[in-house]
Protein backbone atom coordinates (compact mmCIF):
# COMPACT_ATOMS: atom_id res chain seq x y z
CA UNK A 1 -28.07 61.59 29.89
CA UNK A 2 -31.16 62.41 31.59
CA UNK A 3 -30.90 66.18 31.98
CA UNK A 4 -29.86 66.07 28.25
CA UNK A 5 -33.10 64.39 27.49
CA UNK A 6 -35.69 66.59 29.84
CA UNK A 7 -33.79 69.63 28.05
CA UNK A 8 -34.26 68.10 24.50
CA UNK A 9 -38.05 66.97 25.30
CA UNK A 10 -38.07 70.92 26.40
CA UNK A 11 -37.35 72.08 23.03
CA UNK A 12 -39.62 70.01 21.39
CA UNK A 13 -42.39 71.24 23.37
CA UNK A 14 -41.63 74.98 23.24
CA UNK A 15 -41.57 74.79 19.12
CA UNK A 16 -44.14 72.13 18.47
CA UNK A 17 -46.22 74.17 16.66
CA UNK A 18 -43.31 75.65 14.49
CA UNK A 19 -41.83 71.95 14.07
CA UNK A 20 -45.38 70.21 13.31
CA UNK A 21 -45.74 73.06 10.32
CA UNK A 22 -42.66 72.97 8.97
CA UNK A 23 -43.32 68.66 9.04
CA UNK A 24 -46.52 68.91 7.27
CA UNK A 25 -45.81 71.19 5.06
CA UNK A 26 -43.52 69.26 3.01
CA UNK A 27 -45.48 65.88 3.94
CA UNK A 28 -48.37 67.50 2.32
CA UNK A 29 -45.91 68.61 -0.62
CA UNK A 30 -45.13 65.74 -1.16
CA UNK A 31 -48.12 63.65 -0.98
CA UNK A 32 -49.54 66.55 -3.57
CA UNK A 33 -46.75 65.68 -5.66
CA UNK A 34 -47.32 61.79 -5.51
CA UNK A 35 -50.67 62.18 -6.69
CA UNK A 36 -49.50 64.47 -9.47
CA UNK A 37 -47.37 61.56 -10.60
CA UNK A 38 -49.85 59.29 -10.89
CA UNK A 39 -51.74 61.94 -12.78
CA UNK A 40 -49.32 62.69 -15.32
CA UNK A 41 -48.76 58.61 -15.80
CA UNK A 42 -52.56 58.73 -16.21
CA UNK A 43 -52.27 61.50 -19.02
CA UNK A 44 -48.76 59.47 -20.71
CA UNK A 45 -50.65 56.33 -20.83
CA UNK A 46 -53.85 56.38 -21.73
CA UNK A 47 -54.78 59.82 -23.53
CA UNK A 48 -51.58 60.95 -25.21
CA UNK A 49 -49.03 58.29 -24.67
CA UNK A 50 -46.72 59.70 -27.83
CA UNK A 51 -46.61 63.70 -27.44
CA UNK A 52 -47.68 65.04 -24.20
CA UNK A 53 -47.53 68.44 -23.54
CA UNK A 54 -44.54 69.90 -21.74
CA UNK A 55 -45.79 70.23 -18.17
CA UNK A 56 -47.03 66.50 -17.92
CA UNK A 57 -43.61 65.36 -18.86
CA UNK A 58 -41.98 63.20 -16.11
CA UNK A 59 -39.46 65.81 -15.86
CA UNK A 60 -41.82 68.31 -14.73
CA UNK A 61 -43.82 66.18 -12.59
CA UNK A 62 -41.08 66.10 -9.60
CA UNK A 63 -41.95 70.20 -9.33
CA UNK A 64 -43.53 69.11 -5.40
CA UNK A 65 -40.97 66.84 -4.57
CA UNK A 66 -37.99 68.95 -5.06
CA UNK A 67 -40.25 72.01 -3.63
CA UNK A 68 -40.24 69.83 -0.02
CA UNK A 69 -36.58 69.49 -0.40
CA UNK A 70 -35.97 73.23 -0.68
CA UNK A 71 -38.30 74.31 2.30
CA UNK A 72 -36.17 71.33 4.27
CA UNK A 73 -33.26 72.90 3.28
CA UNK A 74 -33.74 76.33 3.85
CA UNK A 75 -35.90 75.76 7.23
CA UNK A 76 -33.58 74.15 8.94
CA UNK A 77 -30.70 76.82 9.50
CA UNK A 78 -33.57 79.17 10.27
CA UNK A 79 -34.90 76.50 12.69
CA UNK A 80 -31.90 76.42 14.47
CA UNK A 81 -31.17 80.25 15.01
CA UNK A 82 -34.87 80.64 16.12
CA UNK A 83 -34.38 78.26 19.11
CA UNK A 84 -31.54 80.29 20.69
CA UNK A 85 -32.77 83.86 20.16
CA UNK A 86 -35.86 82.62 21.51
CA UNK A 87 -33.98 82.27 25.00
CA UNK A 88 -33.32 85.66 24.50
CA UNK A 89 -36.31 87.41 23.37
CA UNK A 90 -38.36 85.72 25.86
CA UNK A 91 -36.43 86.52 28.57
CA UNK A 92 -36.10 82.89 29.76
CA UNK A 93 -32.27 82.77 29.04
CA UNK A 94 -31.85 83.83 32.74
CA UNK A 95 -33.09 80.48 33.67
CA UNK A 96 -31.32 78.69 30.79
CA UNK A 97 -27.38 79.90 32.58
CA UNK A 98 -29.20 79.02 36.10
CA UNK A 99 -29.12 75.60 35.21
CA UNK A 100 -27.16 73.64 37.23
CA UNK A 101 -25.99 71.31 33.87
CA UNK A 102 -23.33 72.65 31.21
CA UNK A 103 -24.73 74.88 28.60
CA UNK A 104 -22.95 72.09 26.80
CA UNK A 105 -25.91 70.35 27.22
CA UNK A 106 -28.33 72.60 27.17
CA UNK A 107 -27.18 73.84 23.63
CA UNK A 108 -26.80 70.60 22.43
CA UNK A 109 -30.43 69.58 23.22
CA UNK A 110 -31.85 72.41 21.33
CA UNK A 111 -29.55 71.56 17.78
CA UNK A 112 -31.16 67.87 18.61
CA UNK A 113 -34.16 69.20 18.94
CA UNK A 114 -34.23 70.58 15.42
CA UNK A 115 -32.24 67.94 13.97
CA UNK A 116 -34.98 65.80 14.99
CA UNK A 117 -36.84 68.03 12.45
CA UNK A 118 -34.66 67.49 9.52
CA UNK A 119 -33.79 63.39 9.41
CA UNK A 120 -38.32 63.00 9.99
CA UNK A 121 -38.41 65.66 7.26
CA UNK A 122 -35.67 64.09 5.47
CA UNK A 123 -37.04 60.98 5.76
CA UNK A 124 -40.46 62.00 4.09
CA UNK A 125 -38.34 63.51 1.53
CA UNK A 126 -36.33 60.65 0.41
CA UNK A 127 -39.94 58.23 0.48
CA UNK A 128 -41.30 60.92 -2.30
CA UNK A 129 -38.21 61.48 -4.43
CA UNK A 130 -37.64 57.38 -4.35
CA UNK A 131 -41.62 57.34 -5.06
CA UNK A 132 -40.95 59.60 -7.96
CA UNK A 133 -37.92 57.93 -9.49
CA UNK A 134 -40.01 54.38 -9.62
CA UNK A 135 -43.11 55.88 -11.34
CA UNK A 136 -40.89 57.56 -13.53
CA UNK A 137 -39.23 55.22 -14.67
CA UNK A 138 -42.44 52.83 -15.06
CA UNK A 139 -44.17 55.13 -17.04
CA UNK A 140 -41.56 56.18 -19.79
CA UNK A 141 -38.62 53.94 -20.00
CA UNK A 142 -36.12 56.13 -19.06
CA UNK A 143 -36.12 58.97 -20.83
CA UNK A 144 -34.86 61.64 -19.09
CA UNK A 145 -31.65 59.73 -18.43
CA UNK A 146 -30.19 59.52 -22.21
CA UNK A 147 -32.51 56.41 -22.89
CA UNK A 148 -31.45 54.09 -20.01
CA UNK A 149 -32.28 54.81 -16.35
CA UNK A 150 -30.84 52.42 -14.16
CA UNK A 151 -31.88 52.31 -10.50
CA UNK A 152 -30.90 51.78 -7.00
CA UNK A 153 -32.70 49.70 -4.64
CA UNK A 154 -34.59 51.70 -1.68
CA UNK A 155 -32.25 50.94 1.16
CA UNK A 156 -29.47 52.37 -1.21
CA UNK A 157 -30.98 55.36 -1.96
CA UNK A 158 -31.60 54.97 2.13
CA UNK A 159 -28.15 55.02 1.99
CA UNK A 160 -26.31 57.78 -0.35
CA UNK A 161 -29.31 60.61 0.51
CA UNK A 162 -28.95 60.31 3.70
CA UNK A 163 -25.54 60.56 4.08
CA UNK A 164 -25.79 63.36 1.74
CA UNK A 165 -28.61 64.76 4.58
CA UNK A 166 -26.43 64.23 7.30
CA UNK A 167 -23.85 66.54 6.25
CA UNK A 168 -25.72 69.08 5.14
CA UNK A 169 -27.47 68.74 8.48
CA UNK A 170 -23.76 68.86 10.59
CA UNK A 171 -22.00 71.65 8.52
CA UNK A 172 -25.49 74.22 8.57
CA UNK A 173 -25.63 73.47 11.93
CA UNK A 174 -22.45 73.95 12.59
CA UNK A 175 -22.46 76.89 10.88
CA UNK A 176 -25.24 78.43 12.59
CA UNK A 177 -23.96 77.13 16.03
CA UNK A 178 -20.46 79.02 15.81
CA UNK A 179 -22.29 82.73 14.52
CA UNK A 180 -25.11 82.39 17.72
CA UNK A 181 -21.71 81.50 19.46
CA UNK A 182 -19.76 84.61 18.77
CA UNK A 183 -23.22 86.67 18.65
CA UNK A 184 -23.89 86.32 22.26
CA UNK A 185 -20.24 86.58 23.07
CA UNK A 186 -19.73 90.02 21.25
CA UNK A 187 -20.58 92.77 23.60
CA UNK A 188 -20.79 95.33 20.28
CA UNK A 189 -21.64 94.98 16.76
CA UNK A 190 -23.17 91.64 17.13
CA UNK A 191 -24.68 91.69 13.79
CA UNK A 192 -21.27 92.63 11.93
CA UNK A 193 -19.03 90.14 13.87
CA UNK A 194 -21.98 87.41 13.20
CA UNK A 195 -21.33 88.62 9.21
CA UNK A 196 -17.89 88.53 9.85
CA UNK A 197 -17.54 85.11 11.33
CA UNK A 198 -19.88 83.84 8.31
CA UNK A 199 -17.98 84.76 5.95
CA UNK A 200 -14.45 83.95 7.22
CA UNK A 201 -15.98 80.35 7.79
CA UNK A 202 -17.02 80.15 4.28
CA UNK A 203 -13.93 81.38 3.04
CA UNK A 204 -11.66 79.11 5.04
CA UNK A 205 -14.03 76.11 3.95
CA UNK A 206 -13.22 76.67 0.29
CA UNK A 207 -9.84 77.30 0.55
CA UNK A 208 -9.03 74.06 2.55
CA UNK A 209 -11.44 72.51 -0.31
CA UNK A 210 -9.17 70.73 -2.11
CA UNK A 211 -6.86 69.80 0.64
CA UNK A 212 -9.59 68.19 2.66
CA UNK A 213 -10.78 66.56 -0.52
CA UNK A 214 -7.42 64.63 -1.14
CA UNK A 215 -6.86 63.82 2.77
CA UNK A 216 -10.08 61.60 2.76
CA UNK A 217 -9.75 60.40 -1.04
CA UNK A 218 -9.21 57.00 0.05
CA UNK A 219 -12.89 56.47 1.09
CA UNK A 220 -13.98 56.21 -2.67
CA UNK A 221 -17.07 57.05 -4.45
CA UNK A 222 -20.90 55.39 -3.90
CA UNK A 223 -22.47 55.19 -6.94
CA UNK A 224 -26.15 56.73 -7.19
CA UNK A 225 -27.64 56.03 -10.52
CA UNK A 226 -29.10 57.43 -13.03
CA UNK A 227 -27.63 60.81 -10.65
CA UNK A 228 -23.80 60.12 -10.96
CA UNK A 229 -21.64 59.18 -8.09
CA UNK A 230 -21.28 60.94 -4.31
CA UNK A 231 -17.65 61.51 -3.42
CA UNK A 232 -17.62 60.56 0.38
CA UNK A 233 -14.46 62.49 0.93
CA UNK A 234 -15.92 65.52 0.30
CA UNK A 235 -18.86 64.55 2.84
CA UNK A 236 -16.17 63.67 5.35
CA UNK A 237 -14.43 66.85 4.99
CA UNK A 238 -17.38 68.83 5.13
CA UNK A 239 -18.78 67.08 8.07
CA UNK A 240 -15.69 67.39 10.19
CA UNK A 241 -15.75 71.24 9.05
CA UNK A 242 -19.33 71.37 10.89
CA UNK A 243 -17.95 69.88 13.80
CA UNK A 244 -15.38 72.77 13.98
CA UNK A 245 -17.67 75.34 13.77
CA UNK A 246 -19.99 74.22 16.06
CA UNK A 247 -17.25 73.28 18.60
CA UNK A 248 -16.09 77.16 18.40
CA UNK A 249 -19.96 78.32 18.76
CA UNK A 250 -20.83 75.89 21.68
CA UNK A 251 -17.53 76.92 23.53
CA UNK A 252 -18.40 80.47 22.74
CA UNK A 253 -21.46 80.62 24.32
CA UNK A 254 -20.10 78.67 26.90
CA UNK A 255 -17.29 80.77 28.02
CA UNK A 256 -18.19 84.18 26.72
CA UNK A 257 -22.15 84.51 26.33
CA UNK A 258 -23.09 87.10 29.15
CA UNK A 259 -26.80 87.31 31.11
């Protein structure tokens, strides 16, 4: 566990600036966003409180919030792929397969280090869409759920986003893991066969859709109002689908990467 943890404090270290941006960035998103929700509940209550004008409309006023979520999103397989070319371009990988530890663990330190990235910017994410939900539903009774908006206490919302995080989080990196897997391992046309393995991965996730849908059906539903419900069978499935991928990539690179 040690070696592990000196690799993963490594990472850390080597991207800080890269991870601190990508941090602050949507903290200050979202704290710009928090303080346009208390303007627009400003504007709704005291100066036009019947007819306000489209943009100040609690609908609208969410714009920052969900802006965070998409950098979050997108960063994060982008995140991951910079971490192992890195090794490469630097010229440090040399050092990386002198280790005398399993690139098991080496690899896995560096997805920790990033996923480290996504549950603190996840978790800054959740505080401002919760924040949002509240004030919205302070300020105008509702209405952009049909009339009634119903909601869920904080650790619930705790709860349902970030199991909804967490498998985003295992299938992208998963995902990511198994193409830098068969990258390095393909002595030609690295760039096709990392296409290649994309898009078979995709294709083989949809088609076992259904199937992995119906295996897991007996976990139920979790109910996150006013948004619907989150089907945890299709969080399972996708999850263990992550796991597969990333298995392939880590054993990959393991077996197949060359100096």
């Amino acid at each position: 566990m040690k070696p592990f943890f000196a690799l993963y404090i490594k990472e850390l270290k080597a991207h800080k600036i890269l991870f601190l941006f990508v941090l602050l960035l949507i903290a200050g998103l979202n704290a710009y966003g928090g303080m346009q929700i208390a303007y627009v509940r400003h504007l709704h209550d005291v100066i036009e409180p019947d007819n306000p004008p489209f943009i100040l409309w609690p609908n609208f006023s969410y714009f920052w919030q969900m802006l965070a979520v998409f950098i979050l999103v997108f960063s994060l397989p982008f995140l991951l792929a910079h971490v192992f070319n890195s090794e490469w371009k630097s010229e440090t990988h040399y050092q990386m397969f002198a280790l005398p530890d399993s690139q098991y663990i080496v690899n896995l330190a560096k997805i920790a280090a990033v996923a480290s990235v996504g549950f603190v910017g996840g978790g800054i994410v959740v505080c401002g869409l919760y924040l949002w939900m509240v004030t919205a539903a302070e300020s105008v009774d509702g209405v952009f759920v049909n009339g009634v908006l119903e909601l869920m206490s904080f650790p619930h919302f705790t709860l349902v986003t970030g199991l909804i995080l967490v498998t985003y989080v295992v299938f992208i990196f998963g995902l990511v893991t198994g193409m830098e897997g068969v990258k390095f391992a393909a002595k030609r046309y690295r760039g096709l066969t990392v296409v290649a393995f994309f898009l078979v991965s995709v294709f083989l996730y949809g088609q076992l859709f259904q199937q992995g849908e119906r295996a897991f059906e007996f976990l139920g539903q979790i109910s996150m109002p006013p948004f619907g419900v989150v089907n945890v069978a299709l969080c399972v499935y996708t999850i263990l689908t992550g796991v597969i991928f990333m298995i392939i990539g880590l054993v990959m690179y393991e077996k197949r990467a060359e100096i």
